[in-house]
PDB file of N, CA and C in Angstrom:
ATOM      1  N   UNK A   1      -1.256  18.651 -17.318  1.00  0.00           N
ATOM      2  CA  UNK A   1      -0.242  17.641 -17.050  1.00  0.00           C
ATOM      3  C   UNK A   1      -0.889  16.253 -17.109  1.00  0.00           C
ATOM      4  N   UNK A   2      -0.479  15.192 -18.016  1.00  0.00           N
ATOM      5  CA  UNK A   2      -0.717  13.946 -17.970  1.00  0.00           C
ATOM      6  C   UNK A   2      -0.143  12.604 -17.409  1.00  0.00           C
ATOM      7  N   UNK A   3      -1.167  12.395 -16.065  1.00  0.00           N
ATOM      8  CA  UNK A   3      -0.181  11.165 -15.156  1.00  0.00           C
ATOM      9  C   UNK A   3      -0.860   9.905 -15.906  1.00  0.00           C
ATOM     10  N   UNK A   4      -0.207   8.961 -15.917  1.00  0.00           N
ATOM     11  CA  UNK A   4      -0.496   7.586 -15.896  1.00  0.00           C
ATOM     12  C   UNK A   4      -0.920   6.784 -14.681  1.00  0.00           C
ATOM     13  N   UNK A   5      -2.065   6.569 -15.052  1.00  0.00           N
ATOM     14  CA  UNK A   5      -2.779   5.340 -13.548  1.00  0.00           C
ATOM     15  C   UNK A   5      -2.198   4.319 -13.689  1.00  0.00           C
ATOM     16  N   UNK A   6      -1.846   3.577 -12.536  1.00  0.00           N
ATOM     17  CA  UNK A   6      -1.156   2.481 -12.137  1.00  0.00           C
ATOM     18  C   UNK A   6      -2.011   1.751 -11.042  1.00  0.00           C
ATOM     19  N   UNK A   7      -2.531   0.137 -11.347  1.00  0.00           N
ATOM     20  CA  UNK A   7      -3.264  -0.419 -10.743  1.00  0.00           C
ATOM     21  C   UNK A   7      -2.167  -1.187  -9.225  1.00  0.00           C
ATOM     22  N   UNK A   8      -2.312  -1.040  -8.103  1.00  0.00           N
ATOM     23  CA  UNK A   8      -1.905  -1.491  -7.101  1.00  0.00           C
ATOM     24  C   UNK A   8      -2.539  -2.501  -6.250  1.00  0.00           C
ATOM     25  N   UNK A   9      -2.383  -3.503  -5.814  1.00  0.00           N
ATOM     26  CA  UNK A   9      -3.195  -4.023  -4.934  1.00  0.00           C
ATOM     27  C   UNK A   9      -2.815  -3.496  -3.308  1.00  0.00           C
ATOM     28  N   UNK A  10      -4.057  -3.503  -2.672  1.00  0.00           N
ATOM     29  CA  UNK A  10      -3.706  -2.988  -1.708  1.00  0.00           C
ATOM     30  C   UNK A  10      -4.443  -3.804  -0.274  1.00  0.00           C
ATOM     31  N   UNK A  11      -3.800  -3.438   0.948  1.00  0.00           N
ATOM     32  CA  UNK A  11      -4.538  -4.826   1.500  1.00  0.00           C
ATOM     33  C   UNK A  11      -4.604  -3.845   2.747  1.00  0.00           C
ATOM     34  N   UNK A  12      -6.106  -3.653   3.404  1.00  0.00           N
ATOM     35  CA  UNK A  12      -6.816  -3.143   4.141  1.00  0.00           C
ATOM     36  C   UNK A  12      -7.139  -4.099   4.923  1.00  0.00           C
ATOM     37  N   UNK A  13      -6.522  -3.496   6.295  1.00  0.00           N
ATOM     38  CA  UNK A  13      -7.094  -4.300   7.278  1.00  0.00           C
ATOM     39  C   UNK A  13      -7.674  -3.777   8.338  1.00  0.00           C
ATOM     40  N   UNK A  14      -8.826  -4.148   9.067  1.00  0.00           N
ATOM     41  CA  UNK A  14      -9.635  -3.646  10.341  1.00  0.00           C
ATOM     42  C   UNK A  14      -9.591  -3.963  11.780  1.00  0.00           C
ATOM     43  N   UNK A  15      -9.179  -2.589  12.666  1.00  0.00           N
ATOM     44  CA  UNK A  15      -8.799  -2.998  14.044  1.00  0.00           C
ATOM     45  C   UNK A  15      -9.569  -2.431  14.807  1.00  0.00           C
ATOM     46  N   UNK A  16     -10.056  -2.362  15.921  1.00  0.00           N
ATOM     47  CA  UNK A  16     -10.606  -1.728  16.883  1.00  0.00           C
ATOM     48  C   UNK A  16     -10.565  -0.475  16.756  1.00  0.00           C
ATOM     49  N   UNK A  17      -9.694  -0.003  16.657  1.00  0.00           N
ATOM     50  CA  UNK A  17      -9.680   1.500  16.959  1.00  0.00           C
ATOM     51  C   UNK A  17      -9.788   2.153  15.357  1.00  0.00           C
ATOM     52  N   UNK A  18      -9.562   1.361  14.059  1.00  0.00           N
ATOM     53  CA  UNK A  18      -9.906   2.175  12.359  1.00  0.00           C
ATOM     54  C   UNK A  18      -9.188   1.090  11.482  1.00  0.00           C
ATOM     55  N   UNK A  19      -9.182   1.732  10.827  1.00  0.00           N
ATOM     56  CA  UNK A  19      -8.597   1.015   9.521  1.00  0.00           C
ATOM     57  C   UNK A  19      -6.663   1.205   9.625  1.00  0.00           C
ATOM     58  N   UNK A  20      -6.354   0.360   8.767  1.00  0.00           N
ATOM     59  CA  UNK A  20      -4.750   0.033   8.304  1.00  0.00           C
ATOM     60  C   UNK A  20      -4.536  -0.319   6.898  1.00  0.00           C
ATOM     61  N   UNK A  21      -3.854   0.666   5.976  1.00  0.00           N
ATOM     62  CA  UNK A  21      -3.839   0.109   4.325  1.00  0.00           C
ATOM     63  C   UNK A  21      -2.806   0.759   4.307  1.00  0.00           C
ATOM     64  N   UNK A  22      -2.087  -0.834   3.043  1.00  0.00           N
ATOM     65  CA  UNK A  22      -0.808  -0.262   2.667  1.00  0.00           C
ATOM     66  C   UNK A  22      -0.712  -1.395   1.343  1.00  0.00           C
ATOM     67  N   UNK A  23       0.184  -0.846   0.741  1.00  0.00           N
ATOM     68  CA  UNK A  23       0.320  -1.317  -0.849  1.00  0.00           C
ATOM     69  C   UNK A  23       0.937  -2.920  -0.754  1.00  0.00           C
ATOM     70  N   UNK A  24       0.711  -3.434  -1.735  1.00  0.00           N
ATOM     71  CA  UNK A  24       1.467  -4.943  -1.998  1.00  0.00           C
ATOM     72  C   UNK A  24       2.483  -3.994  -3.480  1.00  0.00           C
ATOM     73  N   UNK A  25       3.892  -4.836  -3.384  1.00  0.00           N
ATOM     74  CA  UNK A  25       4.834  -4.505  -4.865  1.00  0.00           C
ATOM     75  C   UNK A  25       5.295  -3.172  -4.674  1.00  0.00           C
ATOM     76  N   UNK A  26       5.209  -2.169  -3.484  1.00  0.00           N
ATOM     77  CA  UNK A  26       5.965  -0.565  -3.632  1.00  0.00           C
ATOM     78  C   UNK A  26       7.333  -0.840  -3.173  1.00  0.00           C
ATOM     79  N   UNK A  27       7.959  -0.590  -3.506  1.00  0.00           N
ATOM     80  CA  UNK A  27       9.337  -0.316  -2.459  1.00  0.00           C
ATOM     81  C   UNK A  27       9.416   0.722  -2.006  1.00  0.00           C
ATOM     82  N   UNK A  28       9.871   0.873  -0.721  1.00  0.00           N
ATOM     83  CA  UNK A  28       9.796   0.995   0.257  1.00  0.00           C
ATOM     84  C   UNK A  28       8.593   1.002   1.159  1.00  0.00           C
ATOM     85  N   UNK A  29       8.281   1.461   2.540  1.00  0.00           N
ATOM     86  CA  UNK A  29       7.347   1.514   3.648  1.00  0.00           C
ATOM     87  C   UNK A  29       6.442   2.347   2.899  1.00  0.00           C
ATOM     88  N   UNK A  30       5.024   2.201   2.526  1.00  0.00           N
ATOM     89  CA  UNK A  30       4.217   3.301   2.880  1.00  0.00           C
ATOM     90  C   UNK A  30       2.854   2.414   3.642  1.00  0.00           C
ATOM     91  N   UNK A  31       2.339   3.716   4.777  1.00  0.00           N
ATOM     92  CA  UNK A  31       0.849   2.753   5.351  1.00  0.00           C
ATOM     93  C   UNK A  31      -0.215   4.354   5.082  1.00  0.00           C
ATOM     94  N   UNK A  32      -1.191   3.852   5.044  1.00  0.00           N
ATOM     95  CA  UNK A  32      -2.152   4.583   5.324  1.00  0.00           C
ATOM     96  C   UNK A  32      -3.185   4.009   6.757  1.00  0.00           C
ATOM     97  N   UNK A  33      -3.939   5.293   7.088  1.00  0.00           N
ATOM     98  CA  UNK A  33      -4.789   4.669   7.945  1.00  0.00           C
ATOM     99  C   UNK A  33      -6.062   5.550   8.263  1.00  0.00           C
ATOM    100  N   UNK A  34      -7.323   5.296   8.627  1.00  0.00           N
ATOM    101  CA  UNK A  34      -8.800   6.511   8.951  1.00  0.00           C
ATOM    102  C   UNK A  34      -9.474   4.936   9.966  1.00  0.00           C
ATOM    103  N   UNK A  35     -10.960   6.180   9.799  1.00  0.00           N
ATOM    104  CA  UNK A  35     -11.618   5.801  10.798  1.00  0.00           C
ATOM    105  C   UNK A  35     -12.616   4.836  10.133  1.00  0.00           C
ATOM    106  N   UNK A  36     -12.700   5.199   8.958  1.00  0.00           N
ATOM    107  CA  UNK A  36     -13.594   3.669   7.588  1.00  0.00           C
ATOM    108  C   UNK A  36     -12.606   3.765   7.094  1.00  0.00           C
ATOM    109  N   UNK A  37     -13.111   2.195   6.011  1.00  0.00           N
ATOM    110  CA  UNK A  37     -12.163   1.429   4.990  1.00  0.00           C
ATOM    111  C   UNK A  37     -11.949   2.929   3.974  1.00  0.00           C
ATOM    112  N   UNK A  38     -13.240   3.570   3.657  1.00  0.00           N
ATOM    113  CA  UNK A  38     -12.745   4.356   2.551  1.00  0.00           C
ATOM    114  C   UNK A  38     -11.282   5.432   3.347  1.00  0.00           C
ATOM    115  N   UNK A  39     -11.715   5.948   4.040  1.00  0.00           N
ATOM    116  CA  UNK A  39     -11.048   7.066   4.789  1.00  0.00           C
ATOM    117  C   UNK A  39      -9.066   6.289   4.527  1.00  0.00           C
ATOM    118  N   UNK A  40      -8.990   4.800   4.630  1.00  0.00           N
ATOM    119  CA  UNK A  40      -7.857   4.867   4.975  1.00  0.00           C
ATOM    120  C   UNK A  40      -7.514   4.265   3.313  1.00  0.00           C
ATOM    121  N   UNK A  41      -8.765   3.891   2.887  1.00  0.00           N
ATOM    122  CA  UNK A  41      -7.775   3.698   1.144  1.00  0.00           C
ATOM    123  C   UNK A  41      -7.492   5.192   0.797  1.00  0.00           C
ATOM    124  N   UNK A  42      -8.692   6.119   0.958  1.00  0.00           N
ATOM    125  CA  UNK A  42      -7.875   7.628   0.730  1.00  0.00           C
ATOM    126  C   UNK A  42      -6.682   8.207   1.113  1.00  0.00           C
ATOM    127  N   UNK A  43      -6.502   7.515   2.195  1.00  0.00           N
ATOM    128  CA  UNK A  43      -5.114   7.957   3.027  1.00  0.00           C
ATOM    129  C   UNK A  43      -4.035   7.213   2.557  1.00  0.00           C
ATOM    130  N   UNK A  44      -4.152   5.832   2.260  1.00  0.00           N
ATOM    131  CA  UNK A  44      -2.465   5.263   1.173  1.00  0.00           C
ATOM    132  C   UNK A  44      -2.530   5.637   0.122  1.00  0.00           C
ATOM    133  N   UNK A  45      -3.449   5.801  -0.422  1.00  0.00           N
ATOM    134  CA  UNK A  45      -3.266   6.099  -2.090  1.00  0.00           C
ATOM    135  C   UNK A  45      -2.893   7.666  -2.094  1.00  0.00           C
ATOM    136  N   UNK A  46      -2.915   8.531  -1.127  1.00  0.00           N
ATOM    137  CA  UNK A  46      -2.337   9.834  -1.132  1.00  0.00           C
ATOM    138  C   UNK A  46      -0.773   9.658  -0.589  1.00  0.00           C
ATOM    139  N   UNK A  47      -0.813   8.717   0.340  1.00  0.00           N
ATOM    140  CA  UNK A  47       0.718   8.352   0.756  1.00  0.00           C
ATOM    141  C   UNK A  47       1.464   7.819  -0.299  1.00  0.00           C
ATOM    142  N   UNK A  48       1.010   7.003  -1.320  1.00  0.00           N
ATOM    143  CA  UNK A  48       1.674   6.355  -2.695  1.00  0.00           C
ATOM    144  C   UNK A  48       1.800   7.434  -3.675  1.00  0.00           C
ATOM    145  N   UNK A  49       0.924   8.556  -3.963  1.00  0.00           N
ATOM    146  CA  UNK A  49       1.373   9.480  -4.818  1.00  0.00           C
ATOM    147  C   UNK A  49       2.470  10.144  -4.508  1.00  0.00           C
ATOM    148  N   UNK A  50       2.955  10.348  -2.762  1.00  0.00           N
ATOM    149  CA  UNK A  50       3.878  11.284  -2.535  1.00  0.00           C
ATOM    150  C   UNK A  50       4.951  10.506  -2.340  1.00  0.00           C
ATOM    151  N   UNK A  51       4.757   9.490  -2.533  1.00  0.00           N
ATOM    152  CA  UNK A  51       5.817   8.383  -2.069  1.00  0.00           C
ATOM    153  C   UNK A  51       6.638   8.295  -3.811  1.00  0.00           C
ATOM    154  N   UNK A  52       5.979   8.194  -4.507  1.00  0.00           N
ATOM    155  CA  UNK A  52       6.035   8.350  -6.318  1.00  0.00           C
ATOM    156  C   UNK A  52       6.505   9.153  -6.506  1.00  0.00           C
ATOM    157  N   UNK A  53       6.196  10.620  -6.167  1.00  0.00           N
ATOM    158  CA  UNK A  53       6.643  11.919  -6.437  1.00  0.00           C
ATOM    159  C   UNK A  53       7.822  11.859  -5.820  1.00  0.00           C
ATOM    160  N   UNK A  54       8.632  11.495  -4.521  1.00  0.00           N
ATOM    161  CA  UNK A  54       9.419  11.619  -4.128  1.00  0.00           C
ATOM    162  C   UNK A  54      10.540  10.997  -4.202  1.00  0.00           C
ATOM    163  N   UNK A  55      10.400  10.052  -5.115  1.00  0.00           N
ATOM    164  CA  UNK A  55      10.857   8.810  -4.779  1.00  0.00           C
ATOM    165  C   UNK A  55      11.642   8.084  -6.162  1.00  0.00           C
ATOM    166  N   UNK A  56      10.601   8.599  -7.296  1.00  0.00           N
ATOM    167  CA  UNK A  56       9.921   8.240  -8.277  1.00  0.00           C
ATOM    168  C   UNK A  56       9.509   7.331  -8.802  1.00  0.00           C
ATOM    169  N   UNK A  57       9.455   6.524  -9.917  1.00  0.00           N
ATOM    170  CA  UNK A  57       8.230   5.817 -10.689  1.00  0.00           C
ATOM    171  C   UNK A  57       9.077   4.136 -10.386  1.00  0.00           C
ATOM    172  N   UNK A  58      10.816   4.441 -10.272  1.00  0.00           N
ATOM    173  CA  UNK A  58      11.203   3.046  -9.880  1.00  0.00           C
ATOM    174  C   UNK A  58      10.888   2.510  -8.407  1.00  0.00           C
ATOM    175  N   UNK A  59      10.177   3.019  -7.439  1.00  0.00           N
ATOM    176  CA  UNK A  59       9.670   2.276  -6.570  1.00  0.00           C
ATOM    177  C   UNK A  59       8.735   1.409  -6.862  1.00  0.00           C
ATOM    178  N   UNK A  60       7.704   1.596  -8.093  1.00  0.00           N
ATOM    179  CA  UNK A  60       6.458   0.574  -8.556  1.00  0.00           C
ATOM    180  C   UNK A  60       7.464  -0.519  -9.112  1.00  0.00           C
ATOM    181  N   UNK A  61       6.722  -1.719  -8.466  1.00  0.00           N
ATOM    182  CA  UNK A  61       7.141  -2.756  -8.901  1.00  0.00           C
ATOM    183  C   UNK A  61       6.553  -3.097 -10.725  1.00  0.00           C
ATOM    184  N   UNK A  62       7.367  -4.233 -11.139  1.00  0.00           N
ATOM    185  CA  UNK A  62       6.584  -4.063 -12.559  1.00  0.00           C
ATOM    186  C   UNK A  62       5.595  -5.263 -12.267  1.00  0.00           C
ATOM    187  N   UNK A  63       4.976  -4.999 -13.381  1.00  0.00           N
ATOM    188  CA  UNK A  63       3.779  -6.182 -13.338  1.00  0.00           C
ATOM    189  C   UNK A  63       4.157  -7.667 -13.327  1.00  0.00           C
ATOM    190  N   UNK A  64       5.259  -8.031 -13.762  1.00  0.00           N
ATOM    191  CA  UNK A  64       5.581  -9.607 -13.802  1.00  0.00           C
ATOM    192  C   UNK A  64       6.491  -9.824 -12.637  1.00  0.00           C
ATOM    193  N   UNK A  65       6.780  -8.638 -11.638  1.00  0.00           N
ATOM    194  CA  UNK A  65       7.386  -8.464 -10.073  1.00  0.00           C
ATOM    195  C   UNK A  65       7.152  -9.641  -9.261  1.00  0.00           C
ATOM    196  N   UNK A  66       5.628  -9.477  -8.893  1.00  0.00           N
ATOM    197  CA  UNK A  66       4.768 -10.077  -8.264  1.00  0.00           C
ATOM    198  C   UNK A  66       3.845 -11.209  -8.570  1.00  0.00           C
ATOM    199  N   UNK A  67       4.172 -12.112  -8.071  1.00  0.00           N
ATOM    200  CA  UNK A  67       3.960 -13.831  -9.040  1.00  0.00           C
ATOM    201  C   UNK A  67       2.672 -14.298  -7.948  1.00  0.00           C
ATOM    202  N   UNK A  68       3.019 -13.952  -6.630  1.00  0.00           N
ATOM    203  CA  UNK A  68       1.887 -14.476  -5.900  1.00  0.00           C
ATOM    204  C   UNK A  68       2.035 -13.910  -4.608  1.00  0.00           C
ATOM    205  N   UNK A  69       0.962 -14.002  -4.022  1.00  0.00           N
ATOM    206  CA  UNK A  69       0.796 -12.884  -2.544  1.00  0.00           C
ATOM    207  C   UNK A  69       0.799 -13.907  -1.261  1.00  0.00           C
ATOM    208  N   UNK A  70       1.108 -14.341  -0.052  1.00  0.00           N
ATOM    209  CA  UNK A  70       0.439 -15.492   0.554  1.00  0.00           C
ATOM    210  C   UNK A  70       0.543 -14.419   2.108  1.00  0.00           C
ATOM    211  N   UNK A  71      -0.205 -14.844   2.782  1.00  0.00           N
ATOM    212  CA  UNK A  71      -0.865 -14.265   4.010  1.00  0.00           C
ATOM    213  C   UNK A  71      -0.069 -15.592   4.878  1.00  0.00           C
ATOM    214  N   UNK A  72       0.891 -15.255   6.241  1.00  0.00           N
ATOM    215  CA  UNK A  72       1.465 -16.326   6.942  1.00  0.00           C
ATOM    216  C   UNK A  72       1.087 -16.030   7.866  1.00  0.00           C
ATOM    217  N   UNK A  73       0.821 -17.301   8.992  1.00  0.00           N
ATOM    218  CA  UNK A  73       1.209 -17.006  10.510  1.00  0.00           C
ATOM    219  C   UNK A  73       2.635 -17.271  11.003  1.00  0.00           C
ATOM    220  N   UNK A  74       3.633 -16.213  12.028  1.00  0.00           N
ATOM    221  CA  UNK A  74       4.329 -16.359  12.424  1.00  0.00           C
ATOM    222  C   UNK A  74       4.643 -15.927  13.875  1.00  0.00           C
ATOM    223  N   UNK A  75       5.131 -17.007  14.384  1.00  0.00           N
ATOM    224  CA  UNK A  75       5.315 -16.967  16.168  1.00  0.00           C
ATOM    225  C   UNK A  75       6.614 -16.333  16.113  1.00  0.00           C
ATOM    226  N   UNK A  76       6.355 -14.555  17.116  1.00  0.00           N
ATOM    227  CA  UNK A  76       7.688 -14.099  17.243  1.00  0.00           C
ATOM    228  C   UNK A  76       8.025 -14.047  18.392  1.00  0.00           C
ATOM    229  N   UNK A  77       8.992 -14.233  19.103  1.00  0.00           N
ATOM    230  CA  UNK A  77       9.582 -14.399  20.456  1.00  0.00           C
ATOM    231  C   UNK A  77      10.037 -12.938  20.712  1.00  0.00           C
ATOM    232  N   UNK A  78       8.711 -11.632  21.529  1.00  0.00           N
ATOM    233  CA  UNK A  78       9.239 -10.765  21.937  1.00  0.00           C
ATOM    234  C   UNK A  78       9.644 -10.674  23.528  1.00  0.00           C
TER     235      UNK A  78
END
């Protein structure tokens, strides 16, 4: 069976207690997460295949989707 690789950016972040990764451009929710950076890119990129498989190939955004990424701070009143 022949899949096609699809490049994702993905944005890993580090907390006290492990890692947090989850895709930029998927639609809908997927996160991954481990105890190293590798452990939790292994863990979204297995969550994005089943997320693909389930879902299918129109959740990937297309390549001209995504124009620019920006990182905000925001004050939420819980």
């Amino acid at each position: 069976m022949y899949t096609e690789a699809v490049n994702l950016k993905i944005i890993i972040e580090e907390h006290s207690d492990g890692f947090v990764a989850y895709p930029i451009g998927l639609k809908g929710v997927v996160v991954g997460e481990g105890n190293t950076y590798d452990e939790a890119l292994a863990d979204v990129q297995s969550a994005i295949k089943f997320h693909v498989e389930t879902f299918g190939a129109e959740v990937l955004a297309k390549d001209d989707e995504i124009k620019q990424v920006f990182v905000a701070d925001a004050a939420i009143a819980v």
